[in-house]
PDB file of N, CA and C in Angstrom:
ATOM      1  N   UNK A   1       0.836  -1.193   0.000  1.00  0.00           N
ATOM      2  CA  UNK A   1       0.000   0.000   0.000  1.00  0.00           C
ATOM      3  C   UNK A   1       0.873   1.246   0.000  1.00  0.00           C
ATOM      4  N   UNK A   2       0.443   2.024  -0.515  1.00  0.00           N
ATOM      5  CA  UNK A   2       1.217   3.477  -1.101  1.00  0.00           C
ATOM      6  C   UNK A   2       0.988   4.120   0.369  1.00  0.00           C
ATOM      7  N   UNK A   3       1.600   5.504   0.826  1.00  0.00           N
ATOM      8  CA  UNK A   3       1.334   5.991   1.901  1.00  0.00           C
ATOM      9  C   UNK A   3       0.067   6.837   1.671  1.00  0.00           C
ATOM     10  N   UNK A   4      -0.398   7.179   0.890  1.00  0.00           N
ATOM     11  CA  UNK A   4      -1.631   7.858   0.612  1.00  0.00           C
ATOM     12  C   UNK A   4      -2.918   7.187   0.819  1.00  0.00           C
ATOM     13  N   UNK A   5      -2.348   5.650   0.884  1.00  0.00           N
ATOM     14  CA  UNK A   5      -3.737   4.403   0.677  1.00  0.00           C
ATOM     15  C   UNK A   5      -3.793   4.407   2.349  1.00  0.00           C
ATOM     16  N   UNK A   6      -2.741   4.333   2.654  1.00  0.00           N
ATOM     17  CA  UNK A   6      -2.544   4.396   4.599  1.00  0.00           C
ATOM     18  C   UNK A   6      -3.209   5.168   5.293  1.00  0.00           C
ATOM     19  N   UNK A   7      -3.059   6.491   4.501  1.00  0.00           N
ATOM     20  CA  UNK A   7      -3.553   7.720   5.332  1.00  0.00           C
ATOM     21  C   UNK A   7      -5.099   7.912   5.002  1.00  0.00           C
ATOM     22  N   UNK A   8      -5.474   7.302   3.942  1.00  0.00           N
ATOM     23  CA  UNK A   8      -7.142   7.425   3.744  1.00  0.00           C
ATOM     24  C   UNK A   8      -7.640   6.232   4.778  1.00  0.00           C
ATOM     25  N   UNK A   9      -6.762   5.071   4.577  1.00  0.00           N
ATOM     26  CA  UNK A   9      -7.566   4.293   5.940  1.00  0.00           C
ATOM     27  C   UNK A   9      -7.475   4.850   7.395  1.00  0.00           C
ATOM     28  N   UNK A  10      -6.057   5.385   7.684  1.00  0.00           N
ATOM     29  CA  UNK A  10      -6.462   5.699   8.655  1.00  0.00           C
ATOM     30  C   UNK A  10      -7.365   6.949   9.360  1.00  0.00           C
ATOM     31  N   UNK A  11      -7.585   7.568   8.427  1.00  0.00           N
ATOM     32  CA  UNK A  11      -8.672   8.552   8.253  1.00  0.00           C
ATOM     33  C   UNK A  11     -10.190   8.404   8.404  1.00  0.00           C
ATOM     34  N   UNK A  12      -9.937   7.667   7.528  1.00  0.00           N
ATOM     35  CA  UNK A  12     -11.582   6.680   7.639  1.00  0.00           C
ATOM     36  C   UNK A  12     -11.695   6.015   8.864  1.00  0.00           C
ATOM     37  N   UNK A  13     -10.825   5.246   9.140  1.00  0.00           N
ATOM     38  CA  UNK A  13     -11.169   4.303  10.917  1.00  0.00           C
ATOM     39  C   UNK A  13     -11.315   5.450  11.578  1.00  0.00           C
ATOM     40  N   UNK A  14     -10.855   6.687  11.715  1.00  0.00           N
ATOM     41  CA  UNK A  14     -10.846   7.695  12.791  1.00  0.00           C
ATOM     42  C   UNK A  14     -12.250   8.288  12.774  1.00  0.00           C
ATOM     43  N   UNK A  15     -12.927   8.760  11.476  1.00  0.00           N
ATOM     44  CA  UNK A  15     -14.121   9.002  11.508  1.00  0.00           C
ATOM     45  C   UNK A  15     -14.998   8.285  11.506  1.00  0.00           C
ATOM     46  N   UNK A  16     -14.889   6.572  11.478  1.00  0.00           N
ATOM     47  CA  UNK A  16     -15.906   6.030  12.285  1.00  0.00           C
ATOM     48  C   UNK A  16     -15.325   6.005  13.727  1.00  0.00           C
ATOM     49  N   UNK A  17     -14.701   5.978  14.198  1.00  0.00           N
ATOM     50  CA  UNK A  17     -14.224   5.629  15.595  1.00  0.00           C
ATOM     51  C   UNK A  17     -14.855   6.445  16.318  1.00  0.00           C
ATOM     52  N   UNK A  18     -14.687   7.913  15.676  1.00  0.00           N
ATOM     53  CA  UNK A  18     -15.152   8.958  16.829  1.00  0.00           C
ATOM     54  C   UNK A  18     -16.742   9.147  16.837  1.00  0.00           C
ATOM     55  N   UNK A  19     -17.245   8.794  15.493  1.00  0.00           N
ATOM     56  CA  UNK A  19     -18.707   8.793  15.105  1.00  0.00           C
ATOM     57  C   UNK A  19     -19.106   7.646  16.354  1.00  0.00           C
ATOM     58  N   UNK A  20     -18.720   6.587  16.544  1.00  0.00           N
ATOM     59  CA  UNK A  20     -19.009   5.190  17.354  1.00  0.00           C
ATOM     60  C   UNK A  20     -18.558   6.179  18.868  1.00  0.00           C
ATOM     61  N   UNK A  21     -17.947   6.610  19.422  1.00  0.00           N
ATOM     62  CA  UNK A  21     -17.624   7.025  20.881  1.00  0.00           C
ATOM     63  C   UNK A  21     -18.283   7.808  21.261  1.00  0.00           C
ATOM     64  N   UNK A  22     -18.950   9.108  19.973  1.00  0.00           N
ATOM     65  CA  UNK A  22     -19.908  10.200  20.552  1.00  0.00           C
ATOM     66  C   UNK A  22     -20.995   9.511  20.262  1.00  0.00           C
ATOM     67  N   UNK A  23     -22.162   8.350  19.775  1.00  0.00           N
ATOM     68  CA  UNK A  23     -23.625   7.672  19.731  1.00  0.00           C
ATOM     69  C   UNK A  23     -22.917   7.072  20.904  1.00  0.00           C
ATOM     70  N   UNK A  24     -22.519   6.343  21.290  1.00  0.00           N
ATOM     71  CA  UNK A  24     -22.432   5.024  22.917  1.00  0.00           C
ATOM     72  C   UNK A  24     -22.441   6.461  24.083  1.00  0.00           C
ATOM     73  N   UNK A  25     -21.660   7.587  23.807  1.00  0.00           N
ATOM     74  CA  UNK A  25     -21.833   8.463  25.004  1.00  0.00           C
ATOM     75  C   UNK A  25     -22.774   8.843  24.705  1.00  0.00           C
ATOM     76  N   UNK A  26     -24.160   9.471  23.854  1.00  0.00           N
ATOM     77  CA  UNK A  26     -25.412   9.711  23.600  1.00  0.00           C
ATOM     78  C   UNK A  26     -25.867   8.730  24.152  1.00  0.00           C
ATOM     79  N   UNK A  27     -25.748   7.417  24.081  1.00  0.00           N
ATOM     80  CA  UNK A  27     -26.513   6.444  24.755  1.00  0.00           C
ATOM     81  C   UNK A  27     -26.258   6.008  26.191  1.00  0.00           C
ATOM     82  N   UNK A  28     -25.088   6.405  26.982  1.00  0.00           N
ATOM     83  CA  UNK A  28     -24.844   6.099  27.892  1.00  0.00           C
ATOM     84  C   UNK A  28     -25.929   7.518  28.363  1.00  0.00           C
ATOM     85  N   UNK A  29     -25.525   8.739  27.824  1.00  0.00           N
ATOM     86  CA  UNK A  29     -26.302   9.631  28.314  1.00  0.00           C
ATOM     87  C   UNK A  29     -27.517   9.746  28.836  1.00  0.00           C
ATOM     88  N   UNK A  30     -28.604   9.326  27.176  1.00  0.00           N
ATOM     89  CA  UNK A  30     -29.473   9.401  27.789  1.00  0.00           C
ATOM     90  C   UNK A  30     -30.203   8.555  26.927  1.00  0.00           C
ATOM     91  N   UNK A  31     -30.282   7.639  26.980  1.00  0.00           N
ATOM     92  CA  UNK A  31     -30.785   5.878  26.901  1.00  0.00           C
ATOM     93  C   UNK A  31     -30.682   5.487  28.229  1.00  0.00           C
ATOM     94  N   UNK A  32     -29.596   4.838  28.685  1.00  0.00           N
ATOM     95  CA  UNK A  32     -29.194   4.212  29.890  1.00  0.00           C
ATOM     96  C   UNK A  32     -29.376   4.803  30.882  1.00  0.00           C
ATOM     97  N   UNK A  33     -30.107   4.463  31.787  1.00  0.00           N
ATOM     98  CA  UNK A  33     -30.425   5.495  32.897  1.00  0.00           C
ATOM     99  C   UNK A  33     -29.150   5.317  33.654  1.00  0.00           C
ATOM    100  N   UNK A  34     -28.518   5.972  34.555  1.00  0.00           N
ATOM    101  CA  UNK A  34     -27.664   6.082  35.620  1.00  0.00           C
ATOM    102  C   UNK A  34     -27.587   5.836  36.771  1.00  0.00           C
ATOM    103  N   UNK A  35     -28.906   5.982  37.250  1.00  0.00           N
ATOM    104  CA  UNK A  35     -29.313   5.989  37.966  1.00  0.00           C
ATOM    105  C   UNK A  35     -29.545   4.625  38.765  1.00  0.00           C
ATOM    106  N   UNK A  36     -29.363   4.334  40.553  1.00  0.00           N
ATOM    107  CA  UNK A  36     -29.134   3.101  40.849  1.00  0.00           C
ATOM    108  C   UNK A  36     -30.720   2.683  40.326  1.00  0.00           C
ATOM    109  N   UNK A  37     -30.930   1.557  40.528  1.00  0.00           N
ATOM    110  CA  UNK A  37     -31.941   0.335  40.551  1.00  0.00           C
ATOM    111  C   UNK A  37     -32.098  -0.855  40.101  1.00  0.00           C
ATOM    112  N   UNK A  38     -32.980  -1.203  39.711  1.00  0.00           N
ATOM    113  CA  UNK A  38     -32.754  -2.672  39.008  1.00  0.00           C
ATOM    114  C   UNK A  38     -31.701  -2.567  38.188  1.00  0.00           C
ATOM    115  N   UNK A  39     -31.140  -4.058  37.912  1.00  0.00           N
ATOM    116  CA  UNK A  39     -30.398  -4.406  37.102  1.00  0.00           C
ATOM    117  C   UNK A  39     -30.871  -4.596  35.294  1.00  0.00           C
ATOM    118  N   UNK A  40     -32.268  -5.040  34.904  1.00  0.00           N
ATOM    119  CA  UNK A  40     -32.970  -4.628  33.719  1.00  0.00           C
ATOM    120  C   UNK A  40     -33.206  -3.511  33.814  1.00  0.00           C
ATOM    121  N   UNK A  41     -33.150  -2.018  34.285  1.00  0.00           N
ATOM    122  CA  UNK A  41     -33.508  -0.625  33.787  1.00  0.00           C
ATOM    123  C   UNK A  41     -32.179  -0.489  32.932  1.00  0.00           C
ATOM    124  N   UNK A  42     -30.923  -0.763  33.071  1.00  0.00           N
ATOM    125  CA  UNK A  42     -29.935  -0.337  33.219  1.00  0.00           C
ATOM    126  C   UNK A  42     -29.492  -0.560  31.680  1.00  0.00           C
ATOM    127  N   UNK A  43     -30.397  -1.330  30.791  1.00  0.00           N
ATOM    128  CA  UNK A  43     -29.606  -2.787  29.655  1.00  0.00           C
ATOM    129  C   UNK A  43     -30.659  -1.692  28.079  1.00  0.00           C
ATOM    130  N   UNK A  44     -29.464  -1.543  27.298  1.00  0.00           N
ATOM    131  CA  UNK A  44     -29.945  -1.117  26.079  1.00  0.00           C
ATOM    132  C   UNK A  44     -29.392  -2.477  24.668  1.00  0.00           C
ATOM    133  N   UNK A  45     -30.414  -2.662  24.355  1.00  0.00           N
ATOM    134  CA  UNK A  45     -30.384  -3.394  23.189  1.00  0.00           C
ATOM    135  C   UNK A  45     -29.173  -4.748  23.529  1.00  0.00           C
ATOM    136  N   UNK A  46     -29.788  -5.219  24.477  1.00  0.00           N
ATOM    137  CA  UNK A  46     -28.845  -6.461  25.366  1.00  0.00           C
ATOM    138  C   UNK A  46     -27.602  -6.452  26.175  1.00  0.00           C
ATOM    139  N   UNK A  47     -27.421  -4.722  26.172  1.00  0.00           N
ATOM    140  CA  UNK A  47     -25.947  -4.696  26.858  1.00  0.00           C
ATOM    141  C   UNK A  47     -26.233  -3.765  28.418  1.00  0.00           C
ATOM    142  N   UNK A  48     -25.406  -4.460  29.006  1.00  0.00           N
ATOM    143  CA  UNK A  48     -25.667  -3.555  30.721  1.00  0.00           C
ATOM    144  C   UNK A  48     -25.153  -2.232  30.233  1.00  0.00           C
ATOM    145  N   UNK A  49     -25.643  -1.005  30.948  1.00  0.00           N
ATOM    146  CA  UNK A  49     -24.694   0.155  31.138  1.00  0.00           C
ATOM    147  C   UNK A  49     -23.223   0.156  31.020  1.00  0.00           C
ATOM    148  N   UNK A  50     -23.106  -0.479  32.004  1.00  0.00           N
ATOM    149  CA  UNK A  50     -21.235  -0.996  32.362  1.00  0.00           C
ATOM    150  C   UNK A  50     -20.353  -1.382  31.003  1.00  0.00           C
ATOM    151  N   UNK A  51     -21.333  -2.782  30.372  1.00  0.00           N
ATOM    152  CA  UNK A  51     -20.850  -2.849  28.995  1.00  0.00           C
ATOM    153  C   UNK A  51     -20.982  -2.020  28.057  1.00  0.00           C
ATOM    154  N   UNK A  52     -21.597  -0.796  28.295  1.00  0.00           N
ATOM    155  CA  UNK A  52     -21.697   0.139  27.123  1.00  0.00           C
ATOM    156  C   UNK A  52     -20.258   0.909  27.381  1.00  0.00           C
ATOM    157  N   UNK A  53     -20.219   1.672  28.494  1.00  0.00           N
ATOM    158  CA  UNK A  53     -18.860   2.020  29.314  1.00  0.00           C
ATOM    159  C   UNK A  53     -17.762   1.304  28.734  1.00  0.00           C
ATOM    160  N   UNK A  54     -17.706  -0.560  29.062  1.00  0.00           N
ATOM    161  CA  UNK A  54     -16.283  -0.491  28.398  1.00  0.00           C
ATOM    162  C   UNK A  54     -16.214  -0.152  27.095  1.00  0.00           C
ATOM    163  N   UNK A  55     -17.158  -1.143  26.056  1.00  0.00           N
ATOM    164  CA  UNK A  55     -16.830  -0.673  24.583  1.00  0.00           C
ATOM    165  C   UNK A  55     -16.949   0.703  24.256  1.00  0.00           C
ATOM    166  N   UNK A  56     -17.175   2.328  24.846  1.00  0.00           N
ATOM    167  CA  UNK A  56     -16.960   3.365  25.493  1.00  0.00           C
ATOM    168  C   UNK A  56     -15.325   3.541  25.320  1.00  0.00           C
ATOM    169  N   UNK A  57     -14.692   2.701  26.427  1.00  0.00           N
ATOM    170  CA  UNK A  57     -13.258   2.774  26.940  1.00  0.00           C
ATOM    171  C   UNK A  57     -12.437   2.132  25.788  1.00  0.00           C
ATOM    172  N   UNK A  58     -12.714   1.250  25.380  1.00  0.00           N
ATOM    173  CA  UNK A  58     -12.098   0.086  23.666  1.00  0.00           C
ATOM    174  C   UNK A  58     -12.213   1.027  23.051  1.00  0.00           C
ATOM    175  N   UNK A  59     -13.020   1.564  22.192  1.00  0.00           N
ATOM    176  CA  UNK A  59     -13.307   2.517  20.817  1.00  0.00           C
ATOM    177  C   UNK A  59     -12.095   3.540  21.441  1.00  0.00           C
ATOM    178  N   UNK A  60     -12.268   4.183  22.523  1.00  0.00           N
ATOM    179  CA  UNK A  60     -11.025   5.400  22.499  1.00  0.00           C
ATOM    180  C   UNK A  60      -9.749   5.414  22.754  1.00  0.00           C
ATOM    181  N   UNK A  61      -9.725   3.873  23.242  1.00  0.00           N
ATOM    182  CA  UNK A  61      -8.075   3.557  23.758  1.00  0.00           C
ATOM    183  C   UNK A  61      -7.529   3.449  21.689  1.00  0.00           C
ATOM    184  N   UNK A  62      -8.811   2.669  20.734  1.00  0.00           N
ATOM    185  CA  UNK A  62      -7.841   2.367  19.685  1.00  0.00           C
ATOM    186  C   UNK A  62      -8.262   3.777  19.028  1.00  0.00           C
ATOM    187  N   UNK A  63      -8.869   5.095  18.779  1.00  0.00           N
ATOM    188  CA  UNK A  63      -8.871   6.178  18.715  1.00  0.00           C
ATOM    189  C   UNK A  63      -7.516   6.523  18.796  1.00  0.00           C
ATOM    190  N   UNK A  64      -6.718   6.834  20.056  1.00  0.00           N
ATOM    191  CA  UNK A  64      -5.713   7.208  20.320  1.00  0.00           C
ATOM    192  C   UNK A  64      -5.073   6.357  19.555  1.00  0.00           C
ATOM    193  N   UNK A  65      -4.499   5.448  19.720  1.00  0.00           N
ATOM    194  CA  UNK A  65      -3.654   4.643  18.390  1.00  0.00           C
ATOM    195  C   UNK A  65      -4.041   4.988  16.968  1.00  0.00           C
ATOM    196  N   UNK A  66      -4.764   5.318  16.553  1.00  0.00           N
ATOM    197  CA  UNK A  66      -4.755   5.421  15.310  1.00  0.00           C
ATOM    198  C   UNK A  66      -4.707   6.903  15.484  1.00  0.00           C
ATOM    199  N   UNK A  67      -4.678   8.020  16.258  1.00  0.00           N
ATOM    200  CA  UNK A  67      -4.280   9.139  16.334  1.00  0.00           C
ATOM    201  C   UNK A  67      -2.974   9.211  16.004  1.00  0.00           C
ATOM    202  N   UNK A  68      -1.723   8.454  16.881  1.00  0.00           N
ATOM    203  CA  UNK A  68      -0.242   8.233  16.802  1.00  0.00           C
ATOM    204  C   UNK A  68      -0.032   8.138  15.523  1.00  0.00           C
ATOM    205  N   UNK A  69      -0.694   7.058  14.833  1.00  0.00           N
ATOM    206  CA  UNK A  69      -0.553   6.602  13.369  1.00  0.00           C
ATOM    207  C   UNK A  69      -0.374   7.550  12.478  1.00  0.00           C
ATOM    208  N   UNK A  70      -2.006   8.905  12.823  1.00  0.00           N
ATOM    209  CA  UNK A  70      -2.001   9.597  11.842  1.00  0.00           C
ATOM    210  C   UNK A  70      -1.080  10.630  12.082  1.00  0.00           C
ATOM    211  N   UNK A  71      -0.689  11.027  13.308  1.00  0.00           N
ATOM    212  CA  UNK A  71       0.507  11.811  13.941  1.00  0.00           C
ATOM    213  C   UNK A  71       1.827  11.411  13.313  1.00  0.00           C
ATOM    214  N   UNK A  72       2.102  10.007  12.713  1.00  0.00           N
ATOM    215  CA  UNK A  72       3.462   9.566  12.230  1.00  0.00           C
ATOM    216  C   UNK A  72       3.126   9.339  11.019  1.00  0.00           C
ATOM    217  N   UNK A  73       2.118   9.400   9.501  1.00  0.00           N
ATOM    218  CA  UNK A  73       2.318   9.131   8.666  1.00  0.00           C
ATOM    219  C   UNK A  73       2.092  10.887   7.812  1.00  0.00           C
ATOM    220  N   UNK A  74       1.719  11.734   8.851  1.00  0.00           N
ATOM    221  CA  UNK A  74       1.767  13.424   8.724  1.00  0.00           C
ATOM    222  C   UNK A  74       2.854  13.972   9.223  1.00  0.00           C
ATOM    223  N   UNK A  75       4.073  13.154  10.408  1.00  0.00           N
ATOM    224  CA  UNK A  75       4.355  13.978  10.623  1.00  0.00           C
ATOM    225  C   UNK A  75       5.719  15.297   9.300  1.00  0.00           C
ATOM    226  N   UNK A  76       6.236  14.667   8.240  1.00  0.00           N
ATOM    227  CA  UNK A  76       6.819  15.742   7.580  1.00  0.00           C
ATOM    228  C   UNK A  76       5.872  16.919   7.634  1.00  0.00           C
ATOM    229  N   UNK A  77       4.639  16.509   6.751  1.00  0.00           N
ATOM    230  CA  UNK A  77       3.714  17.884   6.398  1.00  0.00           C
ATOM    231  C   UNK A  77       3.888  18.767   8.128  1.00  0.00           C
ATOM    232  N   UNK A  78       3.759  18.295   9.187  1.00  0.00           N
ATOM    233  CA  UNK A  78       3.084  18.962  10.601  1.00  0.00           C
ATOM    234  C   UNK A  78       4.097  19.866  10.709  1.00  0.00           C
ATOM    235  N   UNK A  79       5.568  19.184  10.498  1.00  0.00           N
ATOM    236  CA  UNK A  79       6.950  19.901  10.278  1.00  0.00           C
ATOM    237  C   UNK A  79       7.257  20.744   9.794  1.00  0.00           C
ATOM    238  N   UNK A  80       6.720  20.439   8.611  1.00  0.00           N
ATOM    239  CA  UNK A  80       7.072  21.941   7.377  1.00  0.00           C
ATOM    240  C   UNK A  80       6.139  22.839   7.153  1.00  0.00           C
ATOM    241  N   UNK A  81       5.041  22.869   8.040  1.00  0.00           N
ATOM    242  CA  UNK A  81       3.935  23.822   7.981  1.00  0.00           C
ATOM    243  C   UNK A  81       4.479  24.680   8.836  1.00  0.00           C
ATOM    244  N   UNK A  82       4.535  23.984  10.293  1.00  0.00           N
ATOM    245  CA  UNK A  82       5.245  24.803  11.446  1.00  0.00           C
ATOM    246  C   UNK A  82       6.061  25.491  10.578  1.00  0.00           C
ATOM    247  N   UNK A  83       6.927  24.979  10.237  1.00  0.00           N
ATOM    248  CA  UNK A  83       8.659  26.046   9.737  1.00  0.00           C
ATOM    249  C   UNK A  83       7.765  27.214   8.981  1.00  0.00           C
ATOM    250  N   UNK A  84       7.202  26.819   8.160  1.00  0.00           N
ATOM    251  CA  UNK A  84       6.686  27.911   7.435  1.00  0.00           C
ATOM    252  C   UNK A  84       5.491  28.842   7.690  1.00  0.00           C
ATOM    253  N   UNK A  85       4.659  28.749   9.011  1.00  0.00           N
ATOM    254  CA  UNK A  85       4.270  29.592   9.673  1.00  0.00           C
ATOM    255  C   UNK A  85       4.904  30.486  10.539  1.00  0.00           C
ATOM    256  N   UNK A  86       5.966  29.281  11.440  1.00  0.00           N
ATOM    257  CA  UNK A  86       6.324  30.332  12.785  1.00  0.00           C
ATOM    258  C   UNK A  86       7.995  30.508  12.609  1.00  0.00           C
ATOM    259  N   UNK A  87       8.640  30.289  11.471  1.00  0.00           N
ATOM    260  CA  UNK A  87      10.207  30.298  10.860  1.00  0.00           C
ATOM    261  C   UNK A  87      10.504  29.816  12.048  1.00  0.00           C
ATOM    262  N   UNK A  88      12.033  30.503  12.539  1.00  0.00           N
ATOM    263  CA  UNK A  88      12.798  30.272  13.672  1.00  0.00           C
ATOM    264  C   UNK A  88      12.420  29.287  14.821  1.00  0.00           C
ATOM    265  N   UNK A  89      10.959  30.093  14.957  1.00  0.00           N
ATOM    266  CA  UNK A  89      10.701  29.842  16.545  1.00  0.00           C
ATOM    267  C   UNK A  89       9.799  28.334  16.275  1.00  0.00           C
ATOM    268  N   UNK A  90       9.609  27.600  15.525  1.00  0.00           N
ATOM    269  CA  UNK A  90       8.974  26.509  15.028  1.00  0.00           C
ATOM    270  C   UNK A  90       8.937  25.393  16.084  1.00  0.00           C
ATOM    271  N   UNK A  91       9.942  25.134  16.830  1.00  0.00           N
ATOM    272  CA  UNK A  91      10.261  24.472  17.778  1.00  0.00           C
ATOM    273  C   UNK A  91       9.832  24.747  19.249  1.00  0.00           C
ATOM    274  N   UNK A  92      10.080  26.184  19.618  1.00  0.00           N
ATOM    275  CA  UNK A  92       9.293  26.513  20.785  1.00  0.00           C
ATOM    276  C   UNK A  92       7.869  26.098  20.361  1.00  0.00           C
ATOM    277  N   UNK A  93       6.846  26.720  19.347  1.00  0.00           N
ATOM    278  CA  UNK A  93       5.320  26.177  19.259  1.00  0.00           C
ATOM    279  C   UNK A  93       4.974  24.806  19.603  1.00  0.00           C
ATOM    280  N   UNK A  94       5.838  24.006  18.934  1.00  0.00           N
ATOM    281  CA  UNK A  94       5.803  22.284  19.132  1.00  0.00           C
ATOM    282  C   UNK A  94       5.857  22.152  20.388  1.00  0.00           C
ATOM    283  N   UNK A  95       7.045  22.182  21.088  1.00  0.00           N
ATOM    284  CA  UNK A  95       6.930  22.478  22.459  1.00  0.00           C
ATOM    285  C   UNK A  95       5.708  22.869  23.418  1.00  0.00           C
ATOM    286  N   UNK A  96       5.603  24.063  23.152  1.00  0.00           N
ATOM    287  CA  UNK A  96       4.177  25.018  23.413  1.00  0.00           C
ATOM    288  C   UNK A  96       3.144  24.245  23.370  1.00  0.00           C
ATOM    289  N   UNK A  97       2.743  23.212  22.326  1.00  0.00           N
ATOM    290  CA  UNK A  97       1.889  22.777  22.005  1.00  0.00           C
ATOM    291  C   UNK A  97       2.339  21.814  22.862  1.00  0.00           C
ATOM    292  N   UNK A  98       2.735  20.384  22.879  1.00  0.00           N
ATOM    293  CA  UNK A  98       2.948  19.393  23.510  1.00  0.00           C
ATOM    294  C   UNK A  98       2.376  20.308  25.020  1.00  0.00           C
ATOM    295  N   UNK A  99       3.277  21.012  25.865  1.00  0.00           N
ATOM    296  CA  UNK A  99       3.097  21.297  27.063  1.00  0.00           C
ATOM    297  C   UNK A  99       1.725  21.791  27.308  1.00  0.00           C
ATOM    298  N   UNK A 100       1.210  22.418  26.169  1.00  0.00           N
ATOM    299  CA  UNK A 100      -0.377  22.763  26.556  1.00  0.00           C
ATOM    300  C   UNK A 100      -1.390  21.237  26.727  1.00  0.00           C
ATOM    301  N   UNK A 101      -0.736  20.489  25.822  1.00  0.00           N
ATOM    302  CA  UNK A 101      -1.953  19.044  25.914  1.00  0.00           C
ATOM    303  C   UNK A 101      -1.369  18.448  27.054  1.00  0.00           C
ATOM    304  N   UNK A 102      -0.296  18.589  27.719  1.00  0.00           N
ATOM    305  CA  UNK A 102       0.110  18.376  29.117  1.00  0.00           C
ATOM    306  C   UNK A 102      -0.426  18.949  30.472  1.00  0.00           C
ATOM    307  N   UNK A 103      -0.601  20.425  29.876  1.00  0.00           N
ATOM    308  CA  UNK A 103      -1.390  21.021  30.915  1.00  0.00           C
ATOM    309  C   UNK A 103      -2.723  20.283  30.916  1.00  0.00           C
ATOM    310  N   UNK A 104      -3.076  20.605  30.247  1.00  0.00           N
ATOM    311  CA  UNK A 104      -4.999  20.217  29.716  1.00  0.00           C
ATOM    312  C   UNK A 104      -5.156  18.896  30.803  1.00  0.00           C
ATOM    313  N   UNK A 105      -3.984  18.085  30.263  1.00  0.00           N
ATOM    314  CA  UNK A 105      -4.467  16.660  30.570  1.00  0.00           C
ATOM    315  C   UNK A 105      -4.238  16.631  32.453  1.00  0.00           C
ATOM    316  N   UNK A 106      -3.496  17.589  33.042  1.00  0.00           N
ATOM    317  CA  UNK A 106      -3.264  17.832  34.150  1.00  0.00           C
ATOM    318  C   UNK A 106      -4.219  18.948  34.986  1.00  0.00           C
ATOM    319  N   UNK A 107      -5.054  19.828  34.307  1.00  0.00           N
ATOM    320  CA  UNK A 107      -6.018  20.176  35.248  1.00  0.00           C
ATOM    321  C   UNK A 107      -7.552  19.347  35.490  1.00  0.00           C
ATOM    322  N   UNK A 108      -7.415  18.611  34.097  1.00  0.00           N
ATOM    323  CA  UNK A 108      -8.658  17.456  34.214  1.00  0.00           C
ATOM    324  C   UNK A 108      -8.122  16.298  35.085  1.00  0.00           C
ATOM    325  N   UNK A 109      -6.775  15.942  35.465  1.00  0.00           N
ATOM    326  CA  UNK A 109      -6.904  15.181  36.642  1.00  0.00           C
ATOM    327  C   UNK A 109      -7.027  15.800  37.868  1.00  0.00           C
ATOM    328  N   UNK A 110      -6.383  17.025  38.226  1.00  0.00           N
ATOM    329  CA  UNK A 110      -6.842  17.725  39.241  1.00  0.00           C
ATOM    330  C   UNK A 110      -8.656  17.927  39.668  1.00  0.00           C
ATOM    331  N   UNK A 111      -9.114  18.462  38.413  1.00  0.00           N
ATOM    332  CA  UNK A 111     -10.456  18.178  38.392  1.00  0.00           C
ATOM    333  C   UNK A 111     -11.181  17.133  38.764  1.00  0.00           C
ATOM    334  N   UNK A 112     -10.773  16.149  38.352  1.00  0.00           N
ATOM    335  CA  UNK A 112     -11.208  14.796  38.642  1.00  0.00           C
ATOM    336  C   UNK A 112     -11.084  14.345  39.956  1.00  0.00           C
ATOM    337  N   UNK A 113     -10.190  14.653  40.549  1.00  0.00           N
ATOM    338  CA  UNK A 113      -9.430  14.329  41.810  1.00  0.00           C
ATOM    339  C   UNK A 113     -10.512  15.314  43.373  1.00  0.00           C
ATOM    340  N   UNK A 114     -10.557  16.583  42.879  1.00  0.00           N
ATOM    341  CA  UNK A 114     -11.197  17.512  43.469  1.00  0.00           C
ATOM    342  C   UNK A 114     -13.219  16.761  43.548  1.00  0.00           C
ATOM    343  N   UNK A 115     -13.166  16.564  42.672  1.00  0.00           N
ATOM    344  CA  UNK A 115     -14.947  16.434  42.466  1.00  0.00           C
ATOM    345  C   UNK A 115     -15.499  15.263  42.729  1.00  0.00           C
TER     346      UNK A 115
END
């Protein structure tokens, strides 16, 4: 496969992937009640809540992998855009950037932790 044939698949798995993670969170939302009680309130189209949750947790763990993928079969283009937006300083942004999805990912555990 050519790298162009790569990058349309992995393109395509990504937009079903994420299409599949935001309907199961619509349905965990508000299909599945949350709420304690019986164990049949809880079950959409044969699956418990819980099992909606993991395949929930599956769809986004391989999301992220095929994120990496598309992160490594882009990364020249990601490279030479930077250079040619921010010249010199191309490297601080990357940086910048990495440390911001570092932050992010560090006040939502604080968050999490707090609530």
């Amino acid at each position: 496969m050519k790298k162009n044939d790569w990058k349309y698949l992995i393109n395509g798995l990504m937009f079903v992937d994420i299409c599949s993670i935001a309907m199961i969170g619509l349905i965990m939302a508000f299909v599945v009640p949350p709420a304690r009680g019986p164990d049949t309130s809880k079950v959409f189209l044969g699956l418990h809540r819980h099992q909606w949750g993991d395949f929930h947790l599956y769809l986004s763990l391989f999301l992220l992998a095929l994120l990496v993928l598309h992160l490594w079969l882009n990364w020249t283009w990601i490279l030479s855009s930077t250079k040619s937006y921010f010249g010199e300083s191309w490297k601080k942004v990357l940086w910048g950037l990495c440390g911001a999805w570092f932050g992010v990912l560090l006040v939502g555990w604080i968050l999490m932790r707090l609530g």
